[in-house]
Protein backbone atom coordinates (compact mmCIF):
# COMPACT_ATOMS: atom_id res chain seq x y z
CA UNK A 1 -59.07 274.22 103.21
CA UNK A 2 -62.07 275.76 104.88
CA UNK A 3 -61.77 276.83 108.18
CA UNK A 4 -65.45 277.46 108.67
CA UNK A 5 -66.30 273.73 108.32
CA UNK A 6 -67.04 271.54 111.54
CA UNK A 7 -66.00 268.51 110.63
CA UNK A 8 -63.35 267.61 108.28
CA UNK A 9 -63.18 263.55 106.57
CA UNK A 10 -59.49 262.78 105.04
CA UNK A 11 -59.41 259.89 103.06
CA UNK A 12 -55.51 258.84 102.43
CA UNK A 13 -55.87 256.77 99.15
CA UNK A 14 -53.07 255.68 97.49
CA UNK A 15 -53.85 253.20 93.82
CA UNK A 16 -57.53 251.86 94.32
CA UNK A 17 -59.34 254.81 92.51
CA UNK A 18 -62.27 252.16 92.46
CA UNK A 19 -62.42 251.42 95.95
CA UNK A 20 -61.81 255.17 96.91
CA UNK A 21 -65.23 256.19 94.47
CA UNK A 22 -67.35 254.05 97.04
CA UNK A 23 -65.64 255.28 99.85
CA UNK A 24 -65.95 258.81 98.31
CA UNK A 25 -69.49 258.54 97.94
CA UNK A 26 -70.51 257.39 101.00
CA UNK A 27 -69.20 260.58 102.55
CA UNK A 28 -70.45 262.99 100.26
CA UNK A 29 -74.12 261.23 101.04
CA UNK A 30 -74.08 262.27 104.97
CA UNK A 31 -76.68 263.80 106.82
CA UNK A 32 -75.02 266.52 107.94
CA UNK A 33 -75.07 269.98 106.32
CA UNK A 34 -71.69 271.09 107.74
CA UNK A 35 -68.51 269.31 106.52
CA UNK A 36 -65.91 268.93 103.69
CA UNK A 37 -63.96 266.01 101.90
CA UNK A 38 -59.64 265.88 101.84
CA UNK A 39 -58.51 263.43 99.35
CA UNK A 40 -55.00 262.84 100.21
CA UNK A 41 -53.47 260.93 97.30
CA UNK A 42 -50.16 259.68 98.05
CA UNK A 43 -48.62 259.44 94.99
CA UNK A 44 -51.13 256.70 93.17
CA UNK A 45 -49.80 256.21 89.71
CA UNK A 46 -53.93 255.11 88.22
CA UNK A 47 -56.85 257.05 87.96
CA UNK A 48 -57.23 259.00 91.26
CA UNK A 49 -57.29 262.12 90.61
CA UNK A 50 -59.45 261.54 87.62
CA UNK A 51 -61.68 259.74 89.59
CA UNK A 52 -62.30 262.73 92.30
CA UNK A 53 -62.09 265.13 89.72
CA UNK A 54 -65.28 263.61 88.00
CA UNK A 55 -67.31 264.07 91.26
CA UNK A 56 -67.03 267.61 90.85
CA UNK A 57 -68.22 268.53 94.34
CA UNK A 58 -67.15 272.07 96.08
CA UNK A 59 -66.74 270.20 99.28
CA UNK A 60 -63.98 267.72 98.13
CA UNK A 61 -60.41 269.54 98.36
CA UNK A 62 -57.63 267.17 96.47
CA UNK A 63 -54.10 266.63 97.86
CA UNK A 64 -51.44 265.33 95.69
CA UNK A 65 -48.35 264.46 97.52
CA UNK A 66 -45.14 264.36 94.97
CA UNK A 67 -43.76 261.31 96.15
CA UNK A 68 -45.03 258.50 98.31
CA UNK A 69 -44.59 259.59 102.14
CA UNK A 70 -46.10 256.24 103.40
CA UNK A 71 -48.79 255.27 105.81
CA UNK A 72 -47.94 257.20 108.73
CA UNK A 73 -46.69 260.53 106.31
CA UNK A 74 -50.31 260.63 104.91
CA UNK A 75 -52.12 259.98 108.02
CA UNK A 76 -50.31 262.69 109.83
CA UNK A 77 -50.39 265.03 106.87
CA UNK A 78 -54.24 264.75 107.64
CA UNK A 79 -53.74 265.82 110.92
CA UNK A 80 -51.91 268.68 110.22
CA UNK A 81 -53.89 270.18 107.04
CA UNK A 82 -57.34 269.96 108.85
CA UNK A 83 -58.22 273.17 110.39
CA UNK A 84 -62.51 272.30 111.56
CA UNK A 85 -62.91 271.06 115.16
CA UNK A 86 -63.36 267.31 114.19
CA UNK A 87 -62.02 265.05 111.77
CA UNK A 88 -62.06 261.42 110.77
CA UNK A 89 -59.84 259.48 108.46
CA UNK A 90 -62.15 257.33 106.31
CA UNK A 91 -59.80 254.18 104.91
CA UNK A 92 -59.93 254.15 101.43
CA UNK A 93 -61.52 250.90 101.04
CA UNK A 94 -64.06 251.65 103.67
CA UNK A 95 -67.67 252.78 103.41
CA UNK A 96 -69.26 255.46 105.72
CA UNK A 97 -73.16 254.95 106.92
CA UNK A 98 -75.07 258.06 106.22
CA UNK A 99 -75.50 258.89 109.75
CA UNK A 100 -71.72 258.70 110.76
CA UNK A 101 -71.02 262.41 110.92
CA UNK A 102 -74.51 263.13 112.88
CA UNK A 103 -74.28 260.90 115.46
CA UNK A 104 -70.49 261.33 116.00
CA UNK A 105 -70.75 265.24 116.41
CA UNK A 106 -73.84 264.70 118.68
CA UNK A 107 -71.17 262.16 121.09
CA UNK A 108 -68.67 264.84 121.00
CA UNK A 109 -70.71 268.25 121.65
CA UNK A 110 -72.39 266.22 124.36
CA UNK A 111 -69.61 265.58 125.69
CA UNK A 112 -66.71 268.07 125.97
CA UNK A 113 -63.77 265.88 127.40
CA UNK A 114 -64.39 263.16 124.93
CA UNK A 115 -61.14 263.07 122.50
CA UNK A 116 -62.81 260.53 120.29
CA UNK A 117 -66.01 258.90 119.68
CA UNK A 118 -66.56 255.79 118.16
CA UNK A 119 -69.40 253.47 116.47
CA UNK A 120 -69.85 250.25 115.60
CA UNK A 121 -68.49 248.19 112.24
CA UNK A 122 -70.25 246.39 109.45
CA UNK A 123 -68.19 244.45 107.35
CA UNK A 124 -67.84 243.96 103.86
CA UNK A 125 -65.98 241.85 101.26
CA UNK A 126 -64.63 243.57 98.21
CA UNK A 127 -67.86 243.16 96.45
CA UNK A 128 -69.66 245.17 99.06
CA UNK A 129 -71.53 242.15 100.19
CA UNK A 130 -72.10 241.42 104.25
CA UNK A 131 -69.35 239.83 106.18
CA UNK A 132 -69.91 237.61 109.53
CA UNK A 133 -66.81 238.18 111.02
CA UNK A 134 -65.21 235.64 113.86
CA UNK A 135 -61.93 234.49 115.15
CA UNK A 136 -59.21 237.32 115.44
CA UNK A 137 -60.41 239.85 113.56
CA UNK A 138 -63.66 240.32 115.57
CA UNK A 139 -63.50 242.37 119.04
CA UNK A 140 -64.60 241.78 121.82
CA UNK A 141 -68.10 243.47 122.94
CA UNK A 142 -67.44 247.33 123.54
CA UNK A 143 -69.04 249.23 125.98
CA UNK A 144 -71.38 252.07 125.38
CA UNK A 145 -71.67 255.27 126.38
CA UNK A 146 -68.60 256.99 128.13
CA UNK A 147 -65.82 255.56 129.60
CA UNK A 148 -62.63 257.16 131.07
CA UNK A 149 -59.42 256.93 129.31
CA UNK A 150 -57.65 255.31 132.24
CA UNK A 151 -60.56 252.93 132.23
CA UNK A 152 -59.97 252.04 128.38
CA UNK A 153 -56.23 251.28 128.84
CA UNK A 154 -56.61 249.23 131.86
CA UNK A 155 -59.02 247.11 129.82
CA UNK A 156 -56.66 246.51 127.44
CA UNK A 157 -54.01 245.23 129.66
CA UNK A 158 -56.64 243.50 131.19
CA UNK A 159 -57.01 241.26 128.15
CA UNK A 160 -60.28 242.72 126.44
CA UNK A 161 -59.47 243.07 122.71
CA UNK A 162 -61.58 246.19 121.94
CA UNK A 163 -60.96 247.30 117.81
CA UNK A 164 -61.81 250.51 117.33
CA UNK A 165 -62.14 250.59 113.37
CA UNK A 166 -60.45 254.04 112.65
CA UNK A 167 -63.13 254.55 109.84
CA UNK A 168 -66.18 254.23 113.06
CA UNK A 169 -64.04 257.28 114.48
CA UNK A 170 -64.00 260.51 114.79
CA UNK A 171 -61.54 262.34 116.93
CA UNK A 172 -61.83 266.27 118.67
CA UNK A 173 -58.53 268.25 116.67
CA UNK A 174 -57.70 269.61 119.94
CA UNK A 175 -57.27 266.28 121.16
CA UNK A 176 -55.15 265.11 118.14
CA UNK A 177 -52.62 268.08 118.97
CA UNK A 178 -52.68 267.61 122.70
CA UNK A 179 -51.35 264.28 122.16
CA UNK A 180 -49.12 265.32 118.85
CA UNK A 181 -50.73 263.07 116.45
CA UNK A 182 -49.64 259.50 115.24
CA UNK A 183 -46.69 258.12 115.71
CA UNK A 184 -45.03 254.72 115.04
CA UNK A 185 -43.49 253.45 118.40
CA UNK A 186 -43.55 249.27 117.52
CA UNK A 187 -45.65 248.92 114.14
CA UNK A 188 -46.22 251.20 110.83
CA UNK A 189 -49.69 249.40 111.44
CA UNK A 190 -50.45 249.74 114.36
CA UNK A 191 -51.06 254.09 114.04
CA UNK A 192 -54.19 253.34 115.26
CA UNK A 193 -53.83 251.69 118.57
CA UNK A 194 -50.80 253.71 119.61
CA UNK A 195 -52.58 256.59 118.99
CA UNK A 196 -55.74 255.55 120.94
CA UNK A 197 -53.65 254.57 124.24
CA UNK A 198 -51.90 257.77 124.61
CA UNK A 199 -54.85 259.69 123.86
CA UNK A 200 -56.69 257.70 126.65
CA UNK A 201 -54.49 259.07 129.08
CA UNK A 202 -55.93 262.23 128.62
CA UNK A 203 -59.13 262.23 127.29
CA UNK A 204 -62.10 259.80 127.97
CA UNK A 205 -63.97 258.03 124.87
CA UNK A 206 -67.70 257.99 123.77
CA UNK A 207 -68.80 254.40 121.93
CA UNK A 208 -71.44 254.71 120.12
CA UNK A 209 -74.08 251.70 120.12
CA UNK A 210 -74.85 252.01 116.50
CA UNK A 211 -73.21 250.88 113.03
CA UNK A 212 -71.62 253.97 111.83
CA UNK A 213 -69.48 252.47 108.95
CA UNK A 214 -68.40 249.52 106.87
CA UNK A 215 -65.27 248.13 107.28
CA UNK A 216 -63.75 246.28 103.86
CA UNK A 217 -61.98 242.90 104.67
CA UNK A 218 -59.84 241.91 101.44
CA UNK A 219 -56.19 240.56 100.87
CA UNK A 220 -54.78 243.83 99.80
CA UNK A 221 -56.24 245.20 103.62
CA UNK A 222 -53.11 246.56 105.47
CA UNK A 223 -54.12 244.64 108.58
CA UNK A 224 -53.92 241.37 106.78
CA UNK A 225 -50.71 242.06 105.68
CA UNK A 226 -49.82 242.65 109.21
CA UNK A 227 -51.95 239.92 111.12
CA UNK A 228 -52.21 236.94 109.28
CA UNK A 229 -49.00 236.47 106.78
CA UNK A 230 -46.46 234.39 108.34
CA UNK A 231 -44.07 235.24 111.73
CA UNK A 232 -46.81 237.07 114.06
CA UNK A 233 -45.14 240.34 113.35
CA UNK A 234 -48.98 241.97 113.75
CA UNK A 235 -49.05 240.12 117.39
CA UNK A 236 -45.93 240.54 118.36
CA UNK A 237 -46.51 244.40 117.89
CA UNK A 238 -49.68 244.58 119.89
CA UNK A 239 -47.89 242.97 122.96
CA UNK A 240 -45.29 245.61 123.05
CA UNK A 241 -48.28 248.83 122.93
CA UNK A 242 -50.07 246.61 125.61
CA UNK A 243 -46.29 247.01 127.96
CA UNK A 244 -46.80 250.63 127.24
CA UNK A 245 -50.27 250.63 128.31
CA UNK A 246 -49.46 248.99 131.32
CA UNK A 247 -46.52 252.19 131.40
CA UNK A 248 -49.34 255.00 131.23
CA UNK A 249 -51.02 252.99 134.62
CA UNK A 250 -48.33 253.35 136.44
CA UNK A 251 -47.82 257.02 136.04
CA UNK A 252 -51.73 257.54 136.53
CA UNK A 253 -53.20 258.07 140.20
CA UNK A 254 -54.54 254.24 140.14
CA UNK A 255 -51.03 253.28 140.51
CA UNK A 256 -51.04 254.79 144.18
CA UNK A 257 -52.72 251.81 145.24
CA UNK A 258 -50.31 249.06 146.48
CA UNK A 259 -52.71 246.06 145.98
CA UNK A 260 -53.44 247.90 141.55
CA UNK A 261 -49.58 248.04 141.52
CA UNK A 262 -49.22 244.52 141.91
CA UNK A 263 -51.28 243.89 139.17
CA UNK A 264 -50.15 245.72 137.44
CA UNK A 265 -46.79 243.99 137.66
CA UNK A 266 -48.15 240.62 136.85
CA UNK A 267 -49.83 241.34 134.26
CA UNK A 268 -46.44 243.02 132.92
CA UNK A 269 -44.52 239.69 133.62
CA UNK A 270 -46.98 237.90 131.48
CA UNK A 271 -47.03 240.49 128.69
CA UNK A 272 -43.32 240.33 128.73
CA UNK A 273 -43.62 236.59 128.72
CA UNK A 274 -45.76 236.39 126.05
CA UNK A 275 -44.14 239.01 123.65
CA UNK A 276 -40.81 236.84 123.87
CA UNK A 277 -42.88 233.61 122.67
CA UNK A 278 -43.68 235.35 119.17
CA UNK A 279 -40.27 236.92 119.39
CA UNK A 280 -39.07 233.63 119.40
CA UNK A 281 -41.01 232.15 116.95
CA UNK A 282 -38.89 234.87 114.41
CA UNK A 283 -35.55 233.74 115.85
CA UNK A 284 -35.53 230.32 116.72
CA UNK A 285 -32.57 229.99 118.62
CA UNK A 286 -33.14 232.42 121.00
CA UNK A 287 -34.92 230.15 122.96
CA UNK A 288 -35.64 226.18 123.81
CA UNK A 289 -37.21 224.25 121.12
CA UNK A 290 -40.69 223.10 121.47
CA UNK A 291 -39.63 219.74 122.31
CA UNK A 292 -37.27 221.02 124.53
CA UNK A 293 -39.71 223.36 126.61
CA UNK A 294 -42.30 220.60 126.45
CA UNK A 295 -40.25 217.50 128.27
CA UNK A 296 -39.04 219.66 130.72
CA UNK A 297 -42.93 221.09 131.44
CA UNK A 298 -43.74 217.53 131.88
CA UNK A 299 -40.86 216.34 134.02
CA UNK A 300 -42.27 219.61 136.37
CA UNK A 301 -45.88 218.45 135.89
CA UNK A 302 -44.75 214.94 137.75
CA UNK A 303 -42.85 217.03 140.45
CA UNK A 304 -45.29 219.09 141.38
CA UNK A 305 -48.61 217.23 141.39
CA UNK A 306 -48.73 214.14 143.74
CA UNK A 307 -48.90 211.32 142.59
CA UNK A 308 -52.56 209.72 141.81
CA UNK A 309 -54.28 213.16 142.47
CA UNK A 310 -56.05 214.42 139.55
CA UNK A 311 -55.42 217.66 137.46
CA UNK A 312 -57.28 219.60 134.90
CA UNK A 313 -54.89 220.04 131.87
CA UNK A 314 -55.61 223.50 129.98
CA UNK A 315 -52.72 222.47 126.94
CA UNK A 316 -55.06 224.10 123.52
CA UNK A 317 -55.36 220.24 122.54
CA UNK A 318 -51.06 220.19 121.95
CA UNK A 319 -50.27 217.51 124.19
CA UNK A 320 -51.89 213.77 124.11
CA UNK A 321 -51.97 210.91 126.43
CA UNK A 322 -49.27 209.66 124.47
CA UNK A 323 -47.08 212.65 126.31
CA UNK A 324 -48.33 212.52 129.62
CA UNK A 325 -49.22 208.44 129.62
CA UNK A 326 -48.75 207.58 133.07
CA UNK A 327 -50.50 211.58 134.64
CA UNK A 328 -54.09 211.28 136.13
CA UNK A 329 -55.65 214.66 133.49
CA UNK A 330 -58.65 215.83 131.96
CA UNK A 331 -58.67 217.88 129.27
CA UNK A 332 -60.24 221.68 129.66
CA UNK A 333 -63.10 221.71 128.30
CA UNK A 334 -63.55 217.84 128.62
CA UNK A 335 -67.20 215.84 128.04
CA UNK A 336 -66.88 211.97 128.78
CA UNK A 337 -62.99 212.51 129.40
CA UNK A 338 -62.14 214.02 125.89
CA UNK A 339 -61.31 216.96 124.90
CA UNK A 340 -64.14 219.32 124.06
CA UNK A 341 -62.95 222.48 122.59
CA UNK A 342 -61.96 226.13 124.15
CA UNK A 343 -64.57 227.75 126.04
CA UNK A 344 -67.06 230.12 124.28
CA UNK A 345 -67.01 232.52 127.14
CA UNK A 346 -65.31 232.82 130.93
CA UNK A 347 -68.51 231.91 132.55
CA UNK A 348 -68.35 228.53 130.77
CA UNK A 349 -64.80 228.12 131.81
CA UNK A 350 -65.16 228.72 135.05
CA UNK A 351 -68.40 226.96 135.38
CA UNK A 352 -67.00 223.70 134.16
CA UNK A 353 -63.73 224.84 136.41
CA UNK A 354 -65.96 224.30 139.79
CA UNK A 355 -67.81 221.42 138.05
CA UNK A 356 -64.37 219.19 137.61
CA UNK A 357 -63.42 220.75 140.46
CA UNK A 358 -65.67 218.74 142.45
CA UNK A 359 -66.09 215.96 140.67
CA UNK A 360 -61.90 215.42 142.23
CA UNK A 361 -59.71 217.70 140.51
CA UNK A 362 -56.60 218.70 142.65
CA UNK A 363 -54.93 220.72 140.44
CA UNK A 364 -55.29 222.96 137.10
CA UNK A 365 -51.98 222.95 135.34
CA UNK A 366 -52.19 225.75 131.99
CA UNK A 367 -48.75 224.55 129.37
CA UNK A 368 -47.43 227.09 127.75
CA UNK A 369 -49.02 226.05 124.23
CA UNK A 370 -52.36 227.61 125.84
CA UNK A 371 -50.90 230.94 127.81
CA UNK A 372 -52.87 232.77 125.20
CA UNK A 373 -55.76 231.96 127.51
CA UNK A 374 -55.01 234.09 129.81
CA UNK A 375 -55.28 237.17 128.14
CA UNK A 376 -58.26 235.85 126.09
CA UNK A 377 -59.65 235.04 128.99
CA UNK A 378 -59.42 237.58 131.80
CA UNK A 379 -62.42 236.99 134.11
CA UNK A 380 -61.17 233.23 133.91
CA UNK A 381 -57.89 234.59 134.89
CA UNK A 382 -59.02 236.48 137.66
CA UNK A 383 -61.07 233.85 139.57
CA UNK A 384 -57.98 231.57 139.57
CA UNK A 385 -55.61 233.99 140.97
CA UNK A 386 -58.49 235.47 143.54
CA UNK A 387 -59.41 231.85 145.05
CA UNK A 388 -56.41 229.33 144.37
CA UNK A 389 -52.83 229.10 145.54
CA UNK A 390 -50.30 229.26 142.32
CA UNK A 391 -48.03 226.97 142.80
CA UNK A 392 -45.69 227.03 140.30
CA UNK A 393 -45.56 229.99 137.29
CA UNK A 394 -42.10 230.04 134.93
CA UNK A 395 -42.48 229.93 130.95
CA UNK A 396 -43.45 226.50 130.80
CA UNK A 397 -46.42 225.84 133.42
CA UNK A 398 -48.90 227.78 135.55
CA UNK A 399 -50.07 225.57 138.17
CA UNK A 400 -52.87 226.19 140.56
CA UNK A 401 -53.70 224.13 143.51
CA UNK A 402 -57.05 223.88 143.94
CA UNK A 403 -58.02 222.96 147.29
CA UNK A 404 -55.38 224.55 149.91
């Protein structure tokens, strides 16, 4: 190693010596004068070390592990073999910009009690070519500048989904030890998240406003594994960080506040609520079928709404007239009475919210198939709980009333 460096890059590689060239490359071509290159190769059984080997570059130090110590060994094993005062861990299939290490170090000497900074993705296929990313796999906007810590977990139990691509990072080493490095609480891929939250409740973060790196979407990606093979393991993981994010607020000064408390709480009761859905989903009998949940949601739907008065129905499109054939319901969103798709944004939700509110709806009723909304969205959320009367919340129905 070499101590006198400022900024270390570890790249944990294990078999894709062709991927890892790119990826090697792209850090040797920074703008920066002061840094070195740790290859940690975790056991491959191709052409890695060949492949560094032929770069032939003083700052590129090679690890060889003996045997494979996993995910979580090698990203930990870069933690504890860097000895400069920042360091980033570069995936092996991703690409950094040539500016990366300039504009990170300029975020962190700027500011002292920043444990990370963080810039913005590009994404790539495997070719290299440009990705437009939607759906799951694209956050939600991040802020810029600096935020505190407290203020990054309490977005995220909030609902914001906020990626940090561990390749856009680079963390302060001091920070890394404060906090003891990774660690794999509820998912072996998840290091990433875990690690931000408890970090944040020390240390405030610095986004950056600029593409720093490329991130590489392909089938072999770890986070597909994870996120979109069958049984929601990837989702089911994220609910149970977001429980101990919600954890970390109450042992922070915000939780002194009686009124942030209670928040707090229901936003715990939700998590909770929604972790045992996809827990469900990989043991079926633990709870009611879908049938089952669904007839009694609509035997409580006649109960509770009056008869004749008119509700807006927030169901994700999973339940039809057919279901509810003699209930008085539009569909959210709804043009001409059908149903018109999820909103883009919470300003068109609650926009067309007050619009069918005053064209006569009594009542918004959210079924359980569309409780995902309320995480997705929070500001939608929020209004409802800060100007209606909840009338009836279990796992099966959240009904607001929308008038008393």
């Amino acid at each position: 190693m070499k101590p006198e460096t400022k900024v270390t890059i570890a790249i944990p590689t294990y078999n894709r010596s062709n991927l890892l060239k790119t990826s090697l490359q792209s850090a040797l071509a920074q703008d920066y004068p002061d840094f070195q290159v740790i290859v940690l190769d975790n056991a491959s059984d191709d052409d890695t070390e060949a492949v560094v080997g032929s770069f032939a570059d003083s700052r590129i130090v090679y690890v060889r592990n003996e045997v494979n110590i996993g995910i979580f060994g090698n990203w930990q094993r870069s933690v504890e073999l860097n000895t400069s005062p920042y360091l980033s861990i570069l995936s092996d299939d991703d690409v950094l910009l040539p500016n990366f290490i300039h504009e990170s170090v300029l975020a962190l000497d700027n500011h002292p009690h920043a444990g990370l900074s963080v810039g913005l993705p590009e994404f790539i296929n495997i070719n290299g070519a440009t990705l437009h990313v939607t759906g799951t796999e694209l956050s939600d906007q991040l802020p810029e500048g600096l935020i505190s810590g407290l203020d990054f977990i309490h977005q995220i139990v909030d609902g914001q989904k906020w990626i940090l691509r561990t390749s856009a990072v680079m963390f302060r080493a001091y920070a890394l030890r404060a906090v003891g490095g990774f660690d794999i609480t509820h998912s072996k891929y998840l290091l990433d998240l875990n690690l931000y939250l408890r970090m944040a409740v020390q240390f405030d973060f610095f986004f950056i406003a600029k593409e720093l790196a490329q991130v590489r979407f392909h089938v072999e990606q770890d986070s597909q594994v994870s996120f979109h093979s069958p049984g929601g393991l990837g989702s089911l993981a994220v609910m149970a960080e977001r429980n101990d994010a919600i954890a970390y607020l109450l042992q922070s000064p915000r939780a002194e506040d009686a009124a942030y408390r209670q928040w707090l709480t229901e936003r715990l009761l939700h998590i909770s609520m929604r972790r045992s859905e996809f827990t469900s989903q990989l043991v079926p009998a633990l709870n009611l079928s879908w049938p089952e949940r669904q007839q009694i949601a609509i035997e409580e739907i006649a109960a509770t709404i009056p008869a004749g008065k008119c509700f807006i129905l927030v169901d994700d499109n999973q339940w039809s007239s057919e279901i509810l054939p003699q209930s008085n319901f539009l569909p959210f969103l709804e043009r001409d009475g059908d149903y018109w798709g999820a909103p883009p944004d919470d300003q068109t939700a609650i926009q067309e919210l007050e619009r069918m509110r005053q064209a006569g709806a009594s009542f918004m009723v959210i079924g359980f198939p569309a409780f995902w909304w309320l995480d997705y969205y929070s500001q939608l959320r929020n209004y409802l709980n800060s100007n209606f009367r909840c009338v009836l919340h279990n796992s099966r129905l959240i009904v607001f009333d929308l008038w008393s």
